[in-house]
N, C-alpha and C. Protein backbone atom coordinates (compact mmCIF):
# COMPACT_ATOMS: atom_id res chain seq x y z
N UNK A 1 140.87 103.88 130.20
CA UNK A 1 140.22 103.91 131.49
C UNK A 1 141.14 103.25 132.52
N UNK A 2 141.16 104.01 133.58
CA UNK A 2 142.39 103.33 134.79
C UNK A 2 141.19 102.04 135.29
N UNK A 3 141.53 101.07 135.63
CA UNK A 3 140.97 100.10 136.58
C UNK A 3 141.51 99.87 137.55
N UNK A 4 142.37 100.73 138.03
CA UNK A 4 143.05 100.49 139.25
C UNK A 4 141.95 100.39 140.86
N UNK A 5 142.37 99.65 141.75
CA UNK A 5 141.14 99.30 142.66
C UNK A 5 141.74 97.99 144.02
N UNK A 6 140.99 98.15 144.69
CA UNK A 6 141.71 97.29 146.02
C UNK A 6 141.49 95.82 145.20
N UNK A 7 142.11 94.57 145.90
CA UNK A 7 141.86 93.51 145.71
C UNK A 7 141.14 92.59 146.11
N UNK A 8 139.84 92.14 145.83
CA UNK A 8 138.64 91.95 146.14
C UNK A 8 139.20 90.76 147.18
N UNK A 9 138.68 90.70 148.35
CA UNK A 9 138.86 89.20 149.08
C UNK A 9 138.58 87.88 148.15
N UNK A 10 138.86 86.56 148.55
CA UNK A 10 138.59 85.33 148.00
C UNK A 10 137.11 85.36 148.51
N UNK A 11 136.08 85.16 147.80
CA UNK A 11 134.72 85.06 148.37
C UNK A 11 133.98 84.15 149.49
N UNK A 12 134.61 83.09 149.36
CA UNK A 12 134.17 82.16 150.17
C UNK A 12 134.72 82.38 151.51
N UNK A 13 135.71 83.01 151.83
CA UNK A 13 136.16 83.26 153.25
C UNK A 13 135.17 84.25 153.84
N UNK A 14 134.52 84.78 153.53
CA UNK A 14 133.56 85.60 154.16
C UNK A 14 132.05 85.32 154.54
N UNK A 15 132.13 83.90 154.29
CA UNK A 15 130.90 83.21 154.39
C UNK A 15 131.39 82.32 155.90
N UNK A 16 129.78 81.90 156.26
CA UNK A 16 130.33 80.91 157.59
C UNK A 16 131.19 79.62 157.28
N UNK A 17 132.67 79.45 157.75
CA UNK A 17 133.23 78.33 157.90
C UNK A 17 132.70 77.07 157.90
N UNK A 18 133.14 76.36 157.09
CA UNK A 18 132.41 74.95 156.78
C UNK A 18 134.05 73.86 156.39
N UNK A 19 133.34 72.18 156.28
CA UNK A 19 134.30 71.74 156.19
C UNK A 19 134.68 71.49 154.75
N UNK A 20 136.30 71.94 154.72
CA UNK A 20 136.72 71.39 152.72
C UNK A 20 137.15 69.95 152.50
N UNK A 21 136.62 69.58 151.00
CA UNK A 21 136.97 68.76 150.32
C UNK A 21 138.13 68.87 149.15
N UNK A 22 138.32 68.15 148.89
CA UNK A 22 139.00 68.17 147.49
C UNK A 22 138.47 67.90 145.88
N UNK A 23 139.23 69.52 145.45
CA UNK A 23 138.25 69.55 143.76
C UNK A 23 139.73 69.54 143.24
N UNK A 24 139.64 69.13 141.67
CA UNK A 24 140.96 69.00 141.35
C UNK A 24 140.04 69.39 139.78
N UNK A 25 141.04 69.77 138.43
CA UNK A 25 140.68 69.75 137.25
C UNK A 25 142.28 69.57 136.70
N UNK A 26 142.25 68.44 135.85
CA UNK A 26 143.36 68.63 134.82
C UNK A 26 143.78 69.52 133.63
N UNK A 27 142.42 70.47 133.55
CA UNK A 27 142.18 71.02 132.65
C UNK A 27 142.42 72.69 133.01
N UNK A 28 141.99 73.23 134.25
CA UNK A 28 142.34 74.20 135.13
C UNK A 28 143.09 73.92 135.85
N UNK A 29 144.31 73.65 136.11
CA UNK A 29 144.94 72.92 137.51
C UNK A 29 145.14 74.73 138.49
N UNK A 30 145.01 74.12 139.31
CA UNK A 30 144.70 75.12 140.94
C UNK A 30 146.08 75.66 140.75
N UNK A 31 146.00 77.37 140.90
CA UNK A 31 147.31 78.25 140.52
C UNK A 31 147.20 78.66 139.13
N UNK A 32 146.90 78.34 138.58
CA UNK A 32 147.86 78.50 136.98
C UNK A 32 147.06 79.45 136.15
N UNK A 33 147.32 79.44 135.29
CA UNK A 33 146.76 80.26 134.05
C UNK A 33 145.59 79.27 133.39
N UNK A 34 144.46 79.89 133.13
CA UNK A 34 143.62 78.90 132.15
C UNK A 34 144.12 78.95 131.11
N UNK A 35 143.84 77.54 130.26
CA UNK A 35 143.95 77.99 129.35
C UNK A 35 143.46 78.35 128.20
N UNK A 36 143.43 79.01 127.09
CA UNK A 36 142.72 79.86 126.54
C UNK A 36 141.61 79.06 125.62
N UNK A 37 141.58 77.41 125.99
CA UNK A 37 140.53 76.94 125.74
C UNK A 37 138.95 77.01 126.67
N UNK A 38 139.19 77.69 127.52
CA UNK A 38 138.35 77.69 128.37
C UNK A 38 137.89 79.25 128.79
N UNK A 39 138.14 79.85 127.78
CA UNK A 39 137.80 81.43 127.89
C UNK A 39 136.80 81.95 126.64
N UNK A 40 136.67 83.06 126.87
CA UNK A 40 136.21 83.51 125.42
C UNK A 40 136.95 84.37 124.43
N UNK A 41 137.94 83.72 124.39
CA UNK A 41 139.02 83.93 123.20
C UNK A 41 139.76 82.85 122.67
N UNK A 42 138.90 81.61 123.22
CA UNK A 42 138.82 80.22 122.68
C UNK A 42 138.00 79.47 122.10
N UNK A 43 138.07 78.46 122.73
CA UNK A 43 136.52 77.55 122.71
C UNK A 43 135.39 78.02 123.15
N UNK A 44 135.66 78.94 124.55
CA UNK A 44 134.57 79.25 125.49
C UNK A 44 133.76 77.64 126.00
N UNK A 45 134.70 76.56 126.65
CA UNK A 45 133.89 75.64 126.98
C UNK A 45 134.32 75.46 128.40
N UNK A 46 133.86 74.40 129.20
CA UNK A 46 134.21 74.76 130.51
C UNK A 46 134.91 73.70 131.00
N UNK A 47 136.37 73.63 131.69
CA UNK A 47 137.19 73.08 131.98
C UNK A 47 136.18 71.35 132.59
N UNK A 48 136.96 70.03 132.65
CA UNK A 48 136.01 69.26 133.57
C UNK A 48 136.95 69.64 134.60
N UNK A 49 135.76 69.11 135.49
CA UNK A 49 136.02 68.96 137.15
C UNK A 49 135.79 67.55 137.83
N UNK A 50 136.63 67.17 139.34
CA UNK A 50 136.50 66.39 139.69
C UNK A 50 136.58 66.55 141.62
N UNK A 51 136.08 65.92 141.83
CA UNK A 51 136.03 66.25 143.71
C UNK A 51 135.89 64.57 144.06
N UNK A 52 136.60 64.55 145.26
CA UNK A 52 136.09 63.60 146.48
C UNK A 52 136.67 64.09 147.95
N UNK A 53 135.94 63.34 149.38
CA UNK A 53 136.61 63.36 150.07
C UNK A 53 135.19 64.16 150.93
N UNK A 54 134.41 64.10 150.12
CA UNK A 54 132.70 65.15 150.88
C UNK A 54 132.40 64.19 151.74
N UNK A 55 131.45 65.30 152.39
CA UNK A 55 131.04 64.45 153.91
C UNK A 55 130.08 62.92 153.00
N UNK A 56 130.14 62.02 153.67
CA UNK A 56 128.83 60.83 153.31
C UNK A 56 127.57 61.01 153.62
N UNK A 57 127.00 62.50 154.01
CA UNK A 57 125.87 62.83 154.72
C UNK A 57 125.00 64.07 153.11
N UNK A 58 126.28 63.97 152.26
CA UNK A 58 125.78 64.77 151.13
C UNK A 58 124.92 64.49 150.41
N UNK A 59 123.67 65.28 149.90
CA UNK A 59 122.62 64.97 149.39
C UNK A 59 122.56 65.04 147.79
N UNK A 60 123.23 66.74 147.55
CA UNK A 60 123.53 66.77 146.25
C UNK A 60 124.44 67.93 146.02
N UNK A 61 124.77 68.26 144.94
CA UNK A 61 125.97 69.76 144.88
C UNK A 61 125.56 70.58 143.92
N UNK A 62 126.45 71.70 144.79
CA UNK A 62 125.93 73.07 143.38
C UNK A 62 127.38 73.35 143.25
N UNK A 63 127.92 73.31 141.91
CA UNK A 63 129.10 73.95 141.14
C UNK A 63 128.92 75.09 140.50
N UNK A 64 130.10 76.19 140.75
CA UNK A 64 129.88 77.49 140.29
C UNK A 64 131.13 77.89 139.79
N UNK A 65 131.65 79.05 139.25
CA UNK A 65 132.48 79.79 138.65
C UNK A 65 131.78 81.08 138.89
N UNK A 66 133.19 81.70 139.69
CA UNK A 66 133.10 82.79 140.00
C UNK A 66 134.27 83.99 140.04
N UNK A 67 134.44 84.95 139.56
CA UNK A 67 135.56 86.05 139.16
C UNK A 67 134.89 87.09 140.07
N UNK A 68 135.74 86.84 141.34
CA UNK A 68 135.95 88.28 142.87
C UNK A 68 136.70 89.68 142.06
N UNK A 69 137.30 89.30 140.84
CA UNK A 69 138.32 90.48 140.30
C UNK A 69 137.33 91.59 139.12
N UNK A 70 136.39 91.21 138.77
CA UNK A 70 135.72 91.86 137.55
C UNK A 70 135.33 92.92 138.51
N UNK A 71 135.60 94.42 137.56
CA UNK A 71 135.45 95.23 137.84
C UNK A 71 133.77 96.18 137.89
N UNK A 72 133.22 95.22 139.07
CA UNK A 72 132.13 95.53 139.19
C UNK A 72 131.77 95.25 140.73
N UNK A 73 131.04 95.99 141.17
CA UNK A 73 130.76 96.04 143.20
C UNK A 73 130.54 94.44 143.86
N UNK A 74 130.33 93.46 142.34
CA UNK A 74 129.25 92.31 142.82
C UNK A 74 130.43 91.04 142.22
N UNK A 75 131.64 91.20 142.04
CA UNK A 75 132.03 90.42 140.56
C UNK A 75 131.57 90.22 139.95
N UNK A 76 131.57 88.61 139.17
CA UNK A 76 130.75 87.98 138.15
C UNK A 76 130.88 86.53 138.06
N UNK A 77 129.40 86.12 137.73
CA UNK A 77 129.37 84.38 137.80
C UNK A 77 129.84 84.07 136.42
N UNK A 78 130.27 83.04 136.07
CA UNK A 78 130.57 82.81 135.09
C UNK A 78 129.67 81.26 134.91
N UNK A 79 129.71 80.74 136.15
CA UNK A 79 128.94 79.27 135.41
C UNK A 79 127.91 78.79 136.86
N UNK A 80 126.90 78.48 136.88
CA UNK A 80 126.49 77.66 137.83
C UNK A 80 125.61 76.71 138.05
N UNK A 81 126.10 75.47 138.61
CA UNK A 81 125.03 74.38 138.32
C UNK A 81 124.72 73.53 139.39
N UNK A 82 123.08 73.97 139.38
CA UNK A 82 122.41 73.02 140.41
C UNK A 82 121.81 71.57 140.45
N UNK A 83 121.37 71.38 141.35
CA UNK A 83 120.66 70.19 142.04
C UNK A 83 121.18 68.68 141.40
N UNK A 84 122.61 68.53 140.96
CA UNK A 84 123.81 68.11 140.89
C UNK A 84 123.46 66.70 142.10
N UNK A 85 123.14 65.47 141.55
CA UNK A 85 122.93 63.94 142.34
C UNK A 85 123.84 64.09 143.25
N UNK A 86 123.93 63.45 144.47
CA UNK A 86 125.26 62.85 145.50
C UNK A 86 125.71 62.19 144.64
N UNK A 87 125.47 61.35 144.24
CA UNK A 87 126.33 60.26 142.92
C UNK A 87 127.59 60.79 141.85
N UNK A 88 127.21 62.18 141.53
CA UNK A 88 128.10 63.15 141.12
C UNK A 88 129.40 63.13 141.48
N UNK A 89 130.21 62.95 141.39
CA UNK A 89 131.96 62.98 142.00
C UNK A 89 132.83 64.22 140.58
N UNK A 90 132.20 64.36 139.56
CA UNK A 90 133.03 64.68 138.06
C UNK A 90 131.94 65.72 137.14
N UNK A 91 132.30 66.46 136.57
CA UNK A 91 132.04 67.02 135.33
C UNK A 91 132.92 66.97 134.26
N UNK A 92 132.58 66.34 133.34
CA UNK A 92 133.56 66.32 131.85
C UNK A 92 133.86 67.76 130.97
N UNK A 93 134.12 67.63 130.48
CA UNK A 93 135.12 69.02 129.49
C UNK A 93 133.52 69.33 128.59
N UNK A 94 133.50 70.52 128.30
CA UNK A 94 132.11 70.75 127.84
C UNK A 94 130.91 71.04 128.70
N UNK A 95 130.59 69.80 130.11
CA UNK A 95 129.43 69.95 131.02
C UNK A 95 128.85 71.60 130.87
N UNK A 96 129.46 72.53 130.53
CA UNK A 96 128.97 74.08 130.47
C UNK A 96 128.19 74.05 129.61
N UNK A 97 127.55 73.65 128.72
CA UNK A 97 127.42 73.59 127.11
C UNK A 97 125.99 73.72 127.60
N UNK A 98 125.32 75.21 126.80
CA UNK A 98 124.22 75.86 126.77
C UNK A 98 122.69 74.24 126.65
N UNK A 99 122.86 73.32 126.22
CA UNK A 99 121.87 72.40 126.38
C UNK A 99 122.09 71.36 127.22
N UNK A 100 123.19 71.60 128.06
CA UNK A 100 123.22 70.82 129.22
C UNK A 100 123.27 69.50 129.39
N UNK A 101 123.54 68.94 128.03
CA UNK A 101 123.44 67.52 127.44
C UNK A 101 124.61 66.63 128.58
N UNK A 102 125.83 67.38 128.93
CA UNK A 102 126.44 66.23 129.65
C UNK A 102 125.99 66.56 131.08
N UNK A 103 125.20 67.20 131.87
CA UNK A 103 124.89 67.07 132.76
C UNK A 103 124.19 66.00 132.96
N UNK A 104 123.76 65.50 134.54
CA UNK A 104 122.71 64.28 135.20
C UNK A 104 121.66 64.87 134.72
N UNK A 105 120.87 64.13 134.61
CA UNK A 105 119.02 64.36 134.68
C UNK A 105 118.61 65.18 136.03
N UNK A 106 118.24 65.81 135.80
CA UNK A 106 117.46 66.74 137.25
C UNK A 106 118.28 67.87 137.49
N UNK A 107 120.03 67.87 137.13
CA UNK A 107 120.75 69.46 137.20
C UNK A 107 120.16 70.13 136.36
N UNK A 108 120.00 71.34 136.78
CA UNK A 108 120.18 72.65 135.73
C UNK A 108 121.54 73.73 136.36
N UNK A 109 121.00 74.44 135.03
CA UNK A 109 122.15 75.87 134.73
C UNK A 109 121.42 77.17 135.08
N UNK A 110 122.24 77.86 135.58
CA UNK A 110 121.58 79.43 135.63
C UNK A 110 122.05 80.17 134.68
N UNK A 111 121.85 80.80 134.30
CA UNK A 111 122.21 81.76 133.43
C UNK A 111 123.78 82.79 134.16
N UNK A 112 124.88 83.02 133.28
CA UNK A 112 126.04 83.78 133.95
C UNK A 112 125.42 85.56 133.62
N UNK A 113 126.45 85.70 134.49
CA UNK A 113 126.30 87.52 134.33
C UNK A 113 126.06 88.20 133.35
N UNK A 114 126.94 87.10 132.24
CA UNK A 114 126.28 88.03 131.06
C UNK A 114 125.32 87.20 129.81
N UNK A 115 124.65 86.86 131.02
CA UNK A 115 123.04 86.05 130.29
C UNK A 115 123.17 85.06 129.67
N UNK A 116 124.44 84.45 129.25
CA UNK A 116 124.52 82.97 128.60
C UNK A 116 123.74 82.18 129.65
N UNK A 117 123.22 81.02 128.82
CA UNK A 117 122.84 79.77 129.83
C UNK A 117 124.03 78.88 129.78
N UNK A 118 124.78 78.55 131.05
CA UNK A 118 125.67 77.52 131.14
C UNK A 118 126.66 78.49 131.26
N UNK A 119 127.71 77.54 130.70
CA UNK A 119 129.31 77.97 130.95
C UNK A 119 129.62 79.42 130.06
N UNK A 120 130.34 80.69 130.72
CA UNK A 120 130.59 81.72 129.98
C UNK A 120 132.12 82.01 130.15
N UNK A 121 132.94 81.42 129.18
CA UNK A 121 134.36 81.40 130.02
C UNK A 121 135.24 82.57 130.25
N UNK A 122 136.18 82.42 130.84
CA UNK A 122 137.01 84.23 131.19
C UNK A 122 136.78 84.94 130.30
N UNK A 123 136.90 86.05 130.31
CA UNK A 123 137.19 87.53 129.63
C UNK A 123 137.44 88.76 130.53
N UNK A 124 138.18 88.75 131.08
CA UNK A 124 138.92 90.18 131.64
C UNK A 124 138.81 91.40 130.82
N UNK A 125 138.70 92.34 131.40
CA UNK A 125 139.13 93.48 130.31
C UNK A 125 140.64 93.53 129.99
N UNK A 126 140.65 93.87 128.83
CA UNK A 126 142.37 93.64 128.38
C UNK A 126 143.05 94.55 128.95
N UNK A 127 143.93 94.65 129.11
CA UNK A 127 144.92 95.14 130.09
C UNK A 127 144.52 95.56 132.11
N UNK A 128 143.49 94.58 132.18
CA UNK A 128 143.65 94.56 133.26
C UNK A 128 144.58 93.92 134.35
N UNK A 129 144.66 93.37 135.50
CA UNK A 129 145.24 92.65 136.24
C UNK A 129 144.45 91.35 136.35
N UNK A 130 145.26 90.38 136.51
CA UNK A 130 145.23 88.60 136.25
C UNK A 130 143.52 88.69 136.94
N UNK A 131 142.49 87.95 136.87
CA UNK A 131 141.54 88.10 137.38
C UNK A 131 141.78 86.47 137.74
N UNK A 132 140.92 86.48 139.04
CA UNK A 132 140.62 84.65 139.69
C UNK A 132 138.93 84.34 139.44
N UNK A 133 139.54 83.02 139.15
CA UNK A 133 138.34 82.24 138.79
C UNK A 133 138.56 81.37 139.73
N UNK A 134 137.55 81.21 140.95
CA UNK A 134 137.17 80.43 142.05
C UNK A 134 135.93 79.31 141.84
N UNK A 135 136.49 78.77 141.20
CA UNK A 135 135.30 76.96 140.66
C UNK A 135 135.27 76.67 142.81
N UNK A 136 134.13 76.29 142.59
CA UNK A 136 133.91 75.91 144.19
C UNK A 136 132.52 74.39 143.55
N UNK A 137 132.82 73.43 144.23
CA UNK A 137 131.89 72.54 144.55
C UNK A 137 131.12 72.66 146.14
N UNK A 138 129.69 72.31 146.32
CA UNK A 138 129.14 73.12 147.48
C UNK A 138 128.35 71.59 148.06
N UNK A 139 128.82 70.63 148.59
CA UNK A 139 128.16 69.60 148.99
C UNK A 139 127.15 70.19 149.94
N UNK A 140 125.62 69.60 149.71
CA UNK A 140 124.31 70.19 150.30
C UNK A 140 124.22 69.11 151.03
N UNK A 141 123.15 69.55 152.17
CA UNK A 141 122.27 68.15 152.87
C UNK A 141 121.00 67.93 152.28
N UNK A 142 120.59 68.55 151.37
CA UNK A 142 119.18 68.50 150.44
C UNK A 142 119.48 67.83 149.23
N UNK A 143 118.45 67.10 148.99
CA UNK A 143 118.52 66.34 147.53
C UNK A 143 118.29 67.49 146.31
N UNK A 144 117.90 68.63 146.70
CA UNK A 144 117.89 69.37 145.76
C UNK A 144 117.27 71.01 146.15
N UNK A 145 117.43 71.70 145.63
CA UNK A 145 116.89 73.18 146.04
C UNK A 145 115.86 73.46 145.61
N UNK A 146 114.96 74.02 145.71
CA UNK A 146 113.75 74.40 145.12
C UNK A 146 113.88 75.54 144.10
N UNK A 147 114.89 75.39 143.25
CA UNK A 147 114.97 76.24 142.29
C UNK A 147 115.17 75.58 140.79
N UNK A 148 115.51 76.18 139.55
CA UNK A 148 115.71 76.14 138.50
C UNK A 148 115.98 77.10 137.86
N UNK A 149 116.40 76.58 136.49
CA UNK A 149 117.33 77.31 135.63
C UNK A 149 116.79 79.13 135.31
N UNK A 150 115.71 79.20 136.16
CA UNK A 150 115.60 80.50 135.72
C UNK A 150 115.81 80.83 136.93
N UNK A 151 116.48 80.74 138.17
CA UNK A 151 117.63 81.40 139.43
C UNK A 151 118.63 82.01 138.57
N UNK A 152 118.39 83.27 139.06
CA UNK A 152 119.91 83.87 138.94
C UNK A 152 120.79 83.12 140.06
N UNK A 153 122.21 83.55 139.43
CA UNK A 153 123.36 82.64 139.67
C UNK A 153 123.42 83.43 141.56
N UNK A 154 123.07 84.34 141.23
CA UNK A 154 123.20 84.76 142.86
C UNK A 154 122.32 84.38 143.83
N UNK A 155 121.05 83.90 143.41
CA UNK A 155 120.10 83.52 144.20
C UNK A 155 120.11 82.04 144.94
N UNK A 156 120.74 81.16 143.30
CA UNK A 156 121.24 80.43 143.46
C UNK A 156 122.15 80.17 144.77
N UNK A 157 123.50 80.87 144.81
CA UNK A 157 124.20 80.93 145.62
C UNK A 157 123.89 81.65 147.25
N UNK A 158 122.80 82.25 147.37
CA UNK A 158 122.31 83.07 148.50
C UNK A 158 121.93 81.29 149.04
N UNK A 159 120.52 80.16 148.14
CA UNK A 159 119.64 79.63 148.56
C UNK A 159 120.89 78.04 149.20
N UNK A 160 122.47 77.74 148.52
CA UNK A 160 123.32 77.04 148.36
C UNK A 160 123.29 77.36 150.01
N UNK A 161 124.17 78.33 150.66
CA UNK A 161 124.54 79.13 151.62
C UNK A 161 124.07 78.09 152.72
N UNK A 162 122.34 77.82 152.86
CA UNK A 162 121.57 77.48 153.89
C UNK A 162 121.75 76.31 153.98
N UNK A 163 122.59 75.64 153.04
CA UNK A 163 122.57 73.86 153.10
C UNK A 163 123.81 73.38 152.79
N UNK A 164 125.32 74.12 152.48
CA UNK A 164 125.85 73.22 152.38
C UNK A 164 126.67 73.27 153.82
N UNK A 165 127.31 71.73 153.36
CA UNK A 165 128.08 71.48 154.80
C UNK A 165 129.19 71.19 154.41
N UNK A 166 129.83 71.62 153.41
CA UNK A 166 131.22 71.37 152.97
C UNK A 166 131.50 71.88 151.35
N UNK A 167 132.98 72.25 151.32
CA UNK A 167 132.73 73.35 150.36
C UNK A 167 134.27 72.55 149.44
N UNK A 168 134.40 73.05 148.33
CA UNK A 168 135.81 72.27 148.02
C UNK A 168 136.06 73.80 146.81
N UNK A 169 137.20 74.21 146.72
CA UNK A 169 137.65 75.08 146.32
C UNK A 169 138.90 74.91 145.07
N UNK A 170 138.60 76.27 144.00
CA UNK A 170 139.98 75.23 143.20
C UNK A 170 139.97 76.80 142.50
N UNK A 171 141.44 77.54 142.24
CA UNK A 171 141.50 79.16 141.51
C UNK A 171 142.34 79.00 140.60
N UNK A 172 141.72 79.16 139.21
CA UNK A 172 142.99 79.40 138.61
C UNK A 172 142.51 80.96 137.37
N UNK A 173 143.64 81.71 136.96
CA UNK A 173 143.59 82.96 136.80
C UNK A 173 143.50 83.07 134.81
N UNK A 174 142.90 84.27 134.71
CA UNK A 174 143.29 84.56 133.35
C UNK A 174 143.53 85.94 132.98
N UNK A 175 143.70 86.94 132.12
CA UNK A 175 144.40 88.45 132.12
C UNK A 175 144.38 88.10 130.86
N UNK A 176 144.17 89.22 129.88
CA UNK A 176 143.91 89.77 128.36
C UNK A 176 145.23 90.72 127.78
């Protein structure tokens, strides 16, 4: 099957301008190749993450994983997690993990595109082109959303939209 096809924009540029922070992962570092511990032709667990530098007016955050390159009209979520304390600055290696054990008390998980709860790591189709994985932290002015783990990851991200005020961004790629 050809997958040949335009190159999807970075997603977040098409949303209203807001102010960035800084997300960093030692585990994904920004640019690079994941690595294949963090896919599903690994571990399938989910890189940690770390941010500072958010406004002091932040209430709480929603972290997501998202692939603009999957060959589908909508991409695909791969991980997303809400109602995330202000106190929050980090997620550890694992935080994806279907019982949510290293998350805070009060986050949940949505389910990814392809129905896991929690973290669902890369899988490109094989021989496609490098696909991006856009981890975004979404500092809110709400202590929390009126949702839960049974939000789809998009609804999720539609209900994120209305509250955050600062966004922190971090891409790194994987290909089969």
């Amino acid at each position: 099957m050809d997958l040949s096809r335009p190159v999807a924009p970075e997603p977040y540029a098409l949303l209203p301008v807001v102010p960035s922070f800084t997300l960093t992962s030692a585990d994904a570092p920004a640019g690079e190749r994941l690595d294949v511990a963090y896919t599903v032709d690994g571990e399938n667990v989910s890189p940690a993450l770390a941010w500072e530098g958010f406004p002091a007016e932040t209430r709480s955050f929603v972290v997501s994983c998202f692939d603009p390159d999957a060959p589908t009209p909508a991409g695909y979520w791969h991980w997303t997690v809400g109602n995330l304390p202000a106190s929050t600055t980090s997620l550890p290696r694992g935080a994806g993990s279907a019982d949510g054990g290293l998350l805070p008390e009060g986050a949940f998980q949505s389910r990814s595109d392809g129905g896991a709860v929690g973290w669902e790591g890369a899988g490109p189709p094989p021989g496609d082109r490098p696909h991006r994985y856009v981890f975004a932290v979404h500092a809110l002015d709400v202590e929390a959303l009126p949702l839960d783990g049974e939000a789809s990851a998009t609804v999720v991200a539609f209900n994120t939209l209305f509250h955050t005020i600062a966004r922190a961004t971090l891409v790194a790629t994987y290909s089969r």
